[in-house]
Protein backbone atom coordinates (compact mmCIF):
# COMPACT_ATOMS: atom_id res chain seq x y z
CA UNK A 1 116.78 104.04 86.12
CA UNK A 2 113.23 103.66 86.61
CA UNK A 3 111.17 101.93 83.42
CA UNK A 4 107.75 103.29 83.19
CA UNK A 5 105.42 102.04 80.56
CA UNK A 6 102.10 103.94 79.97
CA UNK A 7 99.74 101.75 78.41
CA UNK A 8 97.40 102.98 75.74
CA UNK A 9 95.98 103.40 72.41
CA UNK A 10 97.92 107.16 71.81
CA UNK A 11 94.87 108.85 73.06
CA UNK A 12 94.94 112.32 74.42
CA UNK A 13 94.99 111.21 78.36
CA UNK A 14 97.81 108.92 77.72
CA UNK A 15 100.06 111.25 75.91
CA UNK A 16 99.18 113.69 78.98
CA UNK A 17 99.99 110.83 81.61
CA UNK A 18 103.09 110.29 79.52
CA UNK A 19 104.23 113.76 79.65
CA UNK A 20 103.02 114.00 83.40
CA UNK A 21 105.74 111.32 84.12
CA UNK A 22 108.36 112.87 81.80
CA UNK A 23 107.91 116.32 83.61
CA UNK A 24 108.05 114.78 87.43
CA UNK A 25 110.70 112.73 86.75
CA UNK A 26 113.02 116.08 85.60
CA UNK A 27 111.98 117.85 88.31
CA UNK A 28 112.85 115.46 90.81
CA UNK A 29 116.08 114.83 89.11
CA UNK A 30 115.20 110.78 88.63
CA UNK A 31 116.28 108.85 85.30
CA UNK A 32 113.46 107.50 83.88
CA UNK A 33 112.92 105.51 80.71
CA UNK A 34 108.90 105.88 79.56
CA UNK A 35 107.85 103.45 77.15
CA UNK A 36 104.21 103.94 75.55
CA UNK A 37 102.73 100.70 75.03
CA UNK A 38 99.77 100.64 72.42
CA UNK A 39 99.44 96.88 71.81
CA UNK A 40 96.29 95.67 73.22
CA UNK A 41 97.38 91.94 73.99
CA UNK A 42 100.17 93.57 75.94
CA UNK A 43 98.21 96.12 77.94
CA UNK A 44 95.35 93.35 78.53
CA UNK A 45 97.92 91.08 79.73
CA UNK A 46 98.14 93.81 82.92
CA UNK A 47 94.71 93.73 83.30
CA UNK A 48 94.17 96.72 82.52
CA UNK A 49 90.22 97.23 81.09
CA UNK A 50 90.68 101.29 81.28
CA UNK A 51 93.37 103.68 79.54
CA UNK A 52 95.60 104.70 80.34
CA UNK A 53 97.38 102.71 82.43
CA UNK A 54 100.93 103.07 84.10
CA UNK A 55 103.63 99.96 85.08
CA UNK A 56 106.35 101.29 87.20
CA UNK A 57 109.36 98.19 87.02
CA UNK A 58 106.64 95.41 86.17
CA UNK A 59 104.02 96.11 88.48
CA UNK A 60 100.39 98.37 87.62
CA UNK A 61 100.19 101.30 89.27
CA UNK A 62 97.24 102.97 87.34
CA UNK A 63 94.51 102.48 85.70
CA UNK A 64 91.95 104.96 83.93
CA UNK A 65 92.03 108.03 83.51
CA UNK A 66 94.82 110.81 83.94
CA UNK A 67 96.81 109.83 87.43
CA UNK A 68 97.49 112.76 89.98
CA UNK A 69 100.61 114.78 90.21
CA UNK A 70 100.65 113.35 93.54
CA UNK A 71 101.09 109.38 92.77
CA UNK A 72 103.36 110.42 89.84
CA UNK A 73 105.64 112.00 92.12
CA UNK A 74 105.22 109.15 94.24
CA UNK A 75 106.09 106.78 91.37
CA UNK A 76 109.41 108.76 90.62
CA UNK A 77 110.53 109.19 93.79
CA UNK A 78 110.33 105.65 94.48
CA UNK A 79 108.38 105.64 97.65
């Protein structure tokens, strides 16, 4: 199972990027587990400066602004 946090304050992009994930990962037929992540020490400890972001097992992935269906896929899948 993938872990996929999307790092945020709850804003409109982030519950999009959220549901982005949510939707490729059923599709694809991957078990994920997406956590949404509003504390600000926590997403600033990613270095992220622009929301949302997205952590795929531990490591950034995204940041700012509403990722592609592409890299989401890509994030997923695994490769």
């Amino acid at each position: 199972m993938k872990a996929i946090k999307v790092l945020g304050s709850g804003c409109r992009n982030c519950e999009t990027t959220a549901r982005l994930i949510e939707t490729a990962a059923q599709q694809a037929g991957v078990e994920v587990q997406v956590e949404k992540v509003t504390d600000i020490a926590e997403i600033m400890s990613y270095g992220v400066m622009s929301t949302p972001g997205v952590v795929v097992d531990g490591e950034l992935v995204h940041s700012g602004g509403v990722p592609g269906p592409d890299d989401v896929r890509r994030w997923v899948a695994g490769s």
